[in-house]
C-alpha atoms as a PDB file:
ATOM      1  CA  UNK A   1      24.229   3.559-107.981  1.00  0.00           C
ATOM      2  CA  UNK A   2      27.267   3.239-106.185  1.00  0.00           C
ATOM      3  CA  UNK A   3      26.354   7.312-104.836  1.00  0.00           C
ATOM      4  CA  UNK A   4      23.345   6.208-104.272  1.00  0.00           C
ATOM      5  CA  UNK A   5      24.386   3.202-102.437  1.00  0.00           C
ATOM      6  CA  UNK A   6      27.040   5.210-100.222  1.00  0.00           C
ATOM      7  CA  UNK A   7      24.505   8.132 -99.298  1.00  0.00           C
ATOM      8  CA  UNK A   8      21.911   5.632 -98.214  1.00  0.00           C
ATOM      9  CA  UNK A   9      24.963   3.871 -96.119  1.00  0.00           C
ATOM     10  CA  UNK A  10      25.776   7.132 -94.743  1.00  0.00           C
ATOM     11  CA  UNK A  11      22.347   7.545 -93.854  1.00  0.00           C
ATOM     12  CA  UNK A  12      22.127   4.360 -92.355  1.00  0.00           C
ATOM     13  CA  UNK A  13      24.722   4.676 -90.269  1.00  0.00           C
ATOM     14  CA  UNK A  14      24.067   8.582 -89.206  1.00  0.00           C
ATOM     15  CA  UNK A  15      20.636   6.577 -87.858  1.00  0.00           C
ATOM     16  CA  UNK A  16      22.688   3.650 -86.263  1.00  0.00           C
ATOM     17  CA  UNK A  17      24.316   6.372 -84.293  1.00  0.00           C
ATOM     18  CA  UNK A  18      21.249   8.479 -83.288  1.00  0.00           C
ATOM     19  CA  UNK A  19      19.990   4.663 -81.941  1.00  0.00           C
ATOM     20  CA  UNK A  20      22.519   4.310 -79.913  1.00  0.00           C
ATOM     21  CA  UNK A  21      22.842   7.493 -78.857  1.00  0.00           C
ATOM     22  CA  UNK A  22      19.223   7.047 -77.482  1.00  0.00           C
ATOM     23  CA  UNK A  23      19.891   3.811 -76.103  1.00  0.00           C
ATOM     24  CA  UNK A  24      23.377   4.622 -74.326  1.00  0.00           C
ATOM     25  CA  UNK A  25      23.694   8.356 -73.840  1.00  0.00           C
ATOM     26  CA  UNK A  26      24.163   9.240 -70.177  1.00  0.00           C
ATOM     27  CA  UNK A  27      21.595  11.676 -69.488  1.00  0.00           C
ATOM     28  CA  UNK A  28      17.663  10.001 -69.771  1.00  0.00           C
ATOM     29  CA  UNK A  29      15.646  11.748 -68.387  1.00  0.00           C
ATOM     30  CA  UNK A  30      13.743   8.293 -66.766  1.00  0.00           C
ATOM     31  CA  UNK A  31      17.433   7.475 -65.373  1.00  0.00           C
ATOM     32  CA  UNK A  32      17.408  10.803 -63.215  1.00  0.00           C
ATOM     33  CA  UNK A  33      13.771  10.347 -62.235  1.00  0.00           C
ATOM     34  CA  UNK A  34      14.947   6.748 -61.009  1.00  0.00           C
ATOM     35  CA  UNK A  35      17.501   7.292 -58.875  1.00  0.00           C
ATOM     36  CA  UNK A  36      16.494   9.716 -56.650  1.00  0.00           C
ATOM     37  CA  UNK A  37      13.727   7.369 -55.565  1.00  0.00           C
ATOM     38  CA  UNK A  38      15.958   4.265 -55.458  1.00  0.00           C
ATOM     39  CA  UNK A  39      18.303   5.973 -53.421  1.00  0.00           C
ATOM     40  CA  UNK A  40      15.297   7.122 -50.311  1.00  0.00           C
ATOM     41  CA  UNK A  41      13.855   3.574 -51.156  1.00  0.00           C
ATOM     42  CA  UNK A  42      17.904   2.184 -49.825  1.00  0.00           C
ATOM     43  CA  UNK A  43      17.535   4.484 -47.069  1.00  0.00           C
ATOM     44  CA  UNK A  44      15.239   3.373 -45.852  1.00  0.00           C
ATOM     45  CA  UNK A  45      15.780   0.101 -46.059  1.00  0.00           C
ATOM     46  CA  UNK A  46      19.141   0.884 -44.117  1.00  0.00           C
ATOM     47  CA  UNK A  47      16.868   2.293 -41.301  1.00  0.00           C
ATOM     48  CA  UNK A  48      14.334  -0.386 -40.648  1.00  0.00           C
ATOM     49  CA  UNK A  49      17.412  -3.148 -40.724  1.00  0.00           C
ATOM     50  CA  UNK A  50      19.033  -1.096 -38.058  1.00  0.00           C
ATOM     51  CA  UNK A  51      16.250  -0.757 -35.985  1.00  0.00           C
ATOM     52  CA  UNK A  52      15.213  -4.752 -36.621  1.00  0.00           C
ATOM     53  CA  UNK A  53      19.245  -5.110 -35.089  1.00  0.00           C
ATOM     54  CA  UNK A  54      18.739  -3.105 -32.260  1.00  0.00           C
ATOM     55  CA  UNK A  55      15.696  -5.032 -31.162  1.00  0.00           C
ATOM     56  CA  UNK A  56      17.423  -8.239 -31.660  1.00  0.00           C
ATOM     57  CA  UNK A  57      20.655  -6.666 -29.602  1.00  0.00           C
ATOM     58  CA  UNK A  58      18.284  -5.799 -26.705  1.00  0.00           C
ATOM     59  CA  UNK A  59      16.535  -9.292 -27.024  1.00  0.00           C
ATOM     60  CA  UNK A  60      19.312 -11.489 -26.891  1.00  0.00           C
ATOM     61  CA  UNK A  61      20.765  -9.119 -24.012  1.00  0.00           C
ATOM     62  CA  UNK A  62      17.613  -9.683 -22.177  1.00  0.00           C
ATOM     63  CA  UNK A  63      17.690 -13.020 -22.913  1.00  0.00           C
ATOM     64  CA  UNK A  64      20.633 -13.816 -21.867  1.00  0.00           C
ATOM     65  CA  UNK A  65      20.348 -12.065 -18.244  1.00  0.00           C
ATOM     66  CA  UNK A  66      17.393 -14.193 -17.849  1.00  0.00           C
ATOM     67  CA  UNK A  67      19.395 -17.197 -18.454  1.00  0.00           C
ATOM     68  CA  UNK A  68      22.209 -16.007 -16.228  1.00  0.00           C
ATOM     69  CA  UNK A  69      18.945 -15.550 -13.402  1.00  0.00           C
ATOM     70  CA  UNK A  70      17.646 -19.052 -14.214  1.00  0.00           C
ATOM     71  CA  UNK A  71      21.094 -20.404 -13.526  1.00  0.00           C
ATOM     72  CA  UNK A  72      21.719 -18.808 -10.825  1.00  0.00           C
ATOM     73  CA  UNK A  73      17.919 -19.191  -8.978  1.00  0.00           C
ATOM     74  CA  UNK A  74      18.680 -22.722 -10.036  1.00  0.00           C
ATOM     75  CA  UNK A  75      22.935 -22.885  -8.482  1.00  0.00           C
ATOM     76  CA  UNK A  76      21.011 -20.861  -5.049  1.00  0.00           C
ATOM     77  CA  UNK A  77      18.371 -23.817  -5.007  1.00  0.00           C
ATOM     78  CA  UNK A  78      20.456 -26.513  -5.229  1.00  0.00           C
ATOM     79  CA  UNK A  79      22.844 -25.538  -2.640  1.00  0.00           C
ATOM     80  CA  UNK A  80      19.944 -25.142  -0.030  1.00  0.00           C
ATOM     81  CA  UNK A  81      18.604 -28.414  -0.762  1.00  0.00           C
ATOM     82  CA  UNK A  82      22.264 -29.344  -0.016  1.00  0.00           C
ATOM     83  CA  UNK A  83      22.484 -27.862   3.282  1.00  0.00           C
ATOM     84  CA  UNK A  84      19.136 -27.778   4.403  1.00  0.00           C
ATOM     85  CA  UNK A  85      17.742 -30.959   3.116  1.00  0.00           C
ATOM     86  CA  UNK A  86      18.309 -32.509   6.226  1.00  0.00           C
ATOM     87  CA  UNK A  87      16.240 -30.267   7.956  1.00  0.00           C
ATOM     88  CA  UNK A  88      13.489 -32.667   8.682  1.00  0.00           C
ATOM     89  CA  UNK A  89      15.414 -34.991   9.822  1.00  0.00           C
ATOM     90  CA  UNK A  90      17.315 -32.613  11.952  1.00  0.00           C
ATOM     91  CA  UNK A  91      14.140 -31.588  13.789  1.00  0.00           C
ATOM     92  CA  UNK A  92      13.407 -35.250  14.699  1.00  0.00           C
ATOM     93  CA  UNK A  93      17.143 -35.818  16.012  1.00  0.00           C
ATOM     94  CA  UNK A  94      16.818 -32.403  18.293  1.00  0.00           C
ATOM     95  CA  UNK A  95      13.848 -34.338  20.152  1.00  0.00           C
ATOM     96  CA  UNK A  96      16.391 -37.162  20.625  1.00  0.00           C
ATOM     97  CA  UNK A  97      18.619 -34.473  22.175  1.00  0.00           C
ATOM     98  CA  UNK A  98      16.006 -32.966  24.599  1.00  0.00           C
ATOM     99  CA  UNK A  99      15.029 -36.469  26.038  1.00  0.00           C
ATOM    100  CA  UNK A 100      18.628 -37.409  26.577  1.00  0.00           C
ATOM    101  CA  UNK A 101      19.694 -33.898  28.325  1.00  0.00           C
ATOM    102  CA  UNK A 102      16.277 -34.973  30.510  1.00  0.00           C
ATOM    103  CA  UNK A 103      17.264 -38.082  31.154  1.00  0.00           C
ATOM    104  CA  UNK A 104      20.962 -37.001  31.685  1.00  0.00           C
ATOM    105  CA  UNK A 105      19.722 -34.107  34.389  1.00  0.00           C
ATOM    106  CA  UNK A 106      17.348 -36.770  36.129  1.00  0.00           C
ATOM    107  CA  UNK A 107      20.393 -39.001  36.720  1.00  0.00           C
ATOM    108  CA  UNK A 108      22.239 -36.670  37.765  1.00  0.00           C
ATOM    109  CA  UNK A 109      19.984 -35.723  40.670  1.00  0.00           C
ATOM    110  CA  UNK A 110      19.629 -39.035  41.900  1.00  0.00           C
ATOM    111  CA  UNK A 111      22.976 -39.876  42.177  1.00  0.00           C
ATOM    112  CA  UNK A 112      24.291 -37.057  43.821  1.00  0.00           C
ATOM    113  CA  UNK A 113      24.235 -38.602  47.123  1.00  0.00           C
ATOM    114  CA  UNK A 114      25.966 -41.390  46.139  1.00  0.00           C
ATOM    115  CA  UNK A 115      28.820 -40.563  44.177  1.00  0.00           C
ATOM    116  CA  UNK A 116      30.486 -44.452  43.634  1.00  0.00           C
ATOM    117  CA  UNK A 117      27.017 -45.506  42.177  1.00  0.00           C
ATOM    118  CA  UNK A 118      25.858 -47.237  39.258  1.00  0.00           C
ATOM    119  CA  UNK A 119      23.363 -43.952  38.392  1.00  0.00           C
ATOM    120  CA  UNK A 120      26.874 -41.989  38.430  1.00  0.00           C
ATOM    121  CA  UNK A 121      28.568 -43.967  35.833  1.00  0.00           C
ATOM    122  CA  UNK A 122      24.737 -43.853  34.115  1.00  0.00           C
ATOM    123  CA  UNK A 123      25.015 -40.430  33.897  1.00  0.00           C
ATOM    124  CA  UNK A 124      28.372 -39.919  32.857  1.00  0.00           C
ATOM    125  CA  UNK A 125      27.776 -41.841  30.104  1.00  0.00           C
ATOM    126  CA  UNK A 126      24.682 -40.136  28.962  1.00  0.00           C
ATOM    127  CA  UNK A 127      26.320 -36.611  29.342  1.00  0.00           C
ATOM    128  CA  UNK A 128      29.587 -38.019  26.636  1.00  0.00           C
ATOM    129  CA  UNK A 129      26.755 -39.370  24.673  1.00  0.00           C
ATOM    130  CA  UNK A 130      25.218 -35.911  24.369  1.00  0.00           C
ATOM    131  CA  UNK A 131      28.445 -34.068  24.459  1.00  0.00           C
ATOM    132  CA  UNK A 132      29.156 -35.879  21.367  1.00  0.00           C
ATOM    133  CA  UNK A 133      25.681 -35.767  19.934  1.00  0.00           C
ATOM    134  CA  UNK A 134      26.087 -31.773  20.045  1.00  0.00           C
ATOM    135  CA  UNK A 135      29.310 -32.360  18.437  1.00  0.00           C
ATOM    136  CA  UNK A 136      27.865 -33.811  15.232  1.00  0.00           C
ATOM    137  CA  UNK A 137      24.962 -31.450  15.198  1.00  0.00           C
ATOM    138  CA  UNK A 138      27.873 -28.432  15.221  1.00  0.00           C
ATOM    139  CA  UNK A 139      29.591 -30.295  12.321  1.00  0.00           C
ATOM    140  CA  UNK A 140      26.391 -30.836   9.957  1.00  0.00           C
ATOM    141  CA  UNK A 141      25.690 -26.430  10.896  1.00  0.00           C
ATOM    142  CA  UNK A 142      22.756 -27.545  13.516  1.00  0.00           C
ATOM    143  CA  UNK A 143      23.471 -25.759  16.458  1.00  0.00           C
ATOM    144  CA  UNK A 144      21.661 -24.808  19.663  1.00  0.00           C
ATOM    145  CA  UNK A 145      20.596 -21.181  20.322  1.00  0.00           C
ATOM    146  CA  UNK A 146      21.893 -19.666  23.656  1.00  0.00           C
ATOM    147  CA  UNK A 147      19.051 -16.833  24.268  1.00  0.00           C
ATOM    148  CA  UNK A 148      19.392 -16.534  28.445  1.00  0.00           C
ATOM    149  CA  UNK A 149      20.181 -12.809  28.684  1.00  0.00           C
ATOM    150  CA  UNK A 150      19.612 -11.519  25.257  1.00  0.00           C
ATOM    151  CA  UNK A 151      16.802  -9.679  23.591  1.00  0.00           C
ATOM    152  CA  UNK A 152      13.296 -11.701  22.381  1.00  0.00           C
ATOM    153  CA  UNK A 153      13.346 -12.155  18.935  1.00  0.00           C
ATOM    154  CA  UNK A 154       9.976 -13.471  17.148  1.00  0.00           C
ATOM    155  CA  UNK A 155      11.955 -15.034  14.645  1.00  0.00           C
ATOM    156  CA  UNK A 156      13.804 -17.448  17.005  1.00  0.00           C
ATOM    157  CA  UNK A 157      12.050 -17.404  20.466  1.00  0.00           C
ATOM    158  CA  UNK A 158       8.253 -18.217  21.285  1.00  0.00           C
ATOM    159  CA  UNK A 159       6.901 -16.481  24.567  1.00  0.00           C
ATOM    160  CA  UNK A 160       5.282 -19.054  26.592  1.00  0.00           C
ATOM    161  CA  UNK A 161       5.965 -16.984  30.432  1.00  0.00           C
ATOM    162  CA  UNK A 162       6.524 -13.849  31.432  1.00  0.00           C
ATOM    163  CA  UNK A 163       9.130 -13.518  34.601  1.00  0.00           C
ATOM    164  CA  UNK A 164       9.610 -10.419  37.024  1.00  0.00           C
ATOM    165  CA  UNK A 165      12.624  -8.419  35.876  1.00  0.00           C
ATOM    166  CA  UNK A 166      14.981  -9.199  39.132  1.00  0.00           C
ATOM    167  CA  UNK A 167      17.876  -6.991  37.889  1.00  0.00           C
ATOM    168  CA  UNK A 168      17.088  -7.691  34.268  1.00  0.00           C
ATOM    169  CA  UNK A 169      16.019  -5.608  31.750  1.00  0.00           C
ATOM    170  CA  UNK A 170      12.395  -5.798  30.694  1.00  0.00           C
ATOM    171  CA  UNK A 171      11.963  -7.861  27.282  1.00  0.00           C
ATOM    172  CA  UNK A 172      15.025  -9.772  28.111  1.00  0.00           C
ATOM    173  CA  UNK A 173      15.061 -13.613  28.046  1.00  0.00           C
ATOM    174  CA  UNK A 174      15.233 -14.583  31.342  1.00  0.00           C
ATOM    175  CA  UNK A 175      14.556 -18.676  31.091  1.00  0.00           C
ATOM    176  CA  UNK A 176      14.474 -21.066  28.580  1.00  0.00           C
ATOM    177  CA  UNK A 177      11.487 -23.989  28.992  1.00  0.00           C
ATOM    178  CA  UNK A 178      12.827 -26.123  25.587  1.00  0.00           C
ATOM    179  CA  UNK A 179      15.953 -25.505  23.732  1.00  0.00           C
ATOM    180  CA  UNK A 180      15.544 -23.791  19.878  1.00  0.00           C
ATOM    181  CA  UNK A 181      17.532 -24.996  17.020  1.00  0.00           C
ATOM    182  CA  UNK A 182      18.901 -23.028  13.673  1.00  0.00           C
ATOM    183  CA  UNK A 183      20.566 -25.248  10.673  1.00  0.00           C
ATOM    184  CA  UNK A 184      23.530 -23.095   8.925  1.00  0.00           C
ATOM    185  CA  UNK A 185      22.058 -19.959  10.737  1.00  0.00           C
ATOM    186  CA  UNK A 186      18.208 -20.959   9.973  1.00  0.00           C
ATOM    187  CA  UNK A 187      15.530 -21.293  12.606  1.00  0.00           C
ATOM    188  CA  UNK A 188      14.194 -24.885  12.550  1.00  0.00           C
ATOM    189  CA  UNK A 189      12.936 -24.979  16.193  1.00  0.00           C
ATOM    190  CA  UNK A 190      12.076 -22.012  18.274  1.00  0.00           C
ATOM    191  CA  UNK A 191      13.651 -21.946  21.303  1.00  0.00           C
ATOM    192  CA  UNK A 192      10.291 -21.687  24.314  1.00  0.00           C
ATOM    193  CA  UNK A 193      10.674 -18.907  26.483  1.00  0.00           C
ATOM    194  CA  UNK A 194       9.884 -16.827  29.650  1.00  0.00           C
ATOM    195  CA  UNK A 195      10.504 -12.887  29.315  1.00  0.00           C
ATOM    196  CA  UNK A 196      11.132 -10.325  32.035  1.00  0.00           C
ATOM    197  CA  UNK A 197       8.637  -8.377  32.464  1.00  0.00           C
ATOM    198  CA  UNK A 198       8.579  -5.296  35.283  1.00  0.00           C
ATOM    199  CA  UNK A 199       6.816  -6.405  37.898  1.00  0.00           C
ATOM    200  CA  UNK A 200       3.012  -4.522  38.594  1.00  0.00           C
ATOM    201  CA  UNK A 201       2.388  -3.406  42.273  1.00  0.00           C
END
């Protein structure tokens, strides 16, 4: 019995072993099969989460310039409506300006003769008034243009004569009929006026 009992226990365990070989020997044949695959599978993987950061890279680049272009559009537009907001007004004050300089030039005719007079003191008046009148246009960046002698430009000047070029260039300005005004360098009133022209005999 006891022989009996001992071969079977060798037995037993000679089988334990062969289990467990089976179960925890290194090489299976699945295991190898496996791996290979798992491995390309990872790989892959690796790849397309690479590429998915790239794309996201580029996006938030691209968003972020077009944020930087928004604020920026935004910073441009606010500053304009800084200086130029007063544009309309502007162009209502510069007709203030042109009757005054009238008015000024009219009294200034008539009292001419009469030096002492009340028109004289009248018009010296009216020319500080519009001395300092130009003074606060300057100040706000409204400022007359001075075209007499200098090329026609469509984006400042209007043709409304043409003049005989008496020792003036043709497509010069020769005379100004109404004044033109620009705000921080922008045209808000063309200035009217006459161009020399070579005369046709």
């Amino acid at each position: 019995r006891l022989h009996f009992r001992g071969s079977s226990f060798v037995f037993s365990t000679a089988a334990q072993q062969r289990s467990t070989g089976d179960e925890c020997g290194p090489e299976d044949p699945h295991d190898e099969a496996k791996h290979p695959l798992s491995e390309r599978a990872l790989e892959h993987k690796a790849i397309k989460l690479e590429e998915q950061v790239r794309d996201l890279t580029e996006r938030y680049r691209k968003a972020l310039a077009d944020s930087e272009n928004v604020r920026r559009r935004t910073q441009k537009f606010v500053e304009d409506a800084k200086l130029f907001g007063i544009q309309s007004f502007c162009r209502d004050l510069v007709e203030v300006a042109d009757i005054l300089e009238k008015t000024a030039e009219s009294a200034a005719g008539e009292a001419e003769p009469n030096p002492n007079s009340t028109l004289k003191k009248i018009y010296e008046g009216l020319s500080l008034i519009e001395a300092k009148l130009q003074s606060v246009f300057a100040k706000h960046g409204l400022q007359k243009m001075n075209p007499v002698g200098g090329k026609y430009d469509p984006y400042d000047h209007e043709i409304v004569c043409h003049v005989p070029a008496e020792g003036m260039q043709p497509g010069t300005i020769a005379l100004v009929t109404q004044d033109g005004y620009k705000l921080h360098g922008r045209t808000i009133r063309h200035a009217l006026v006459g161009v020399a022209v070579e005369s046709q005999e």
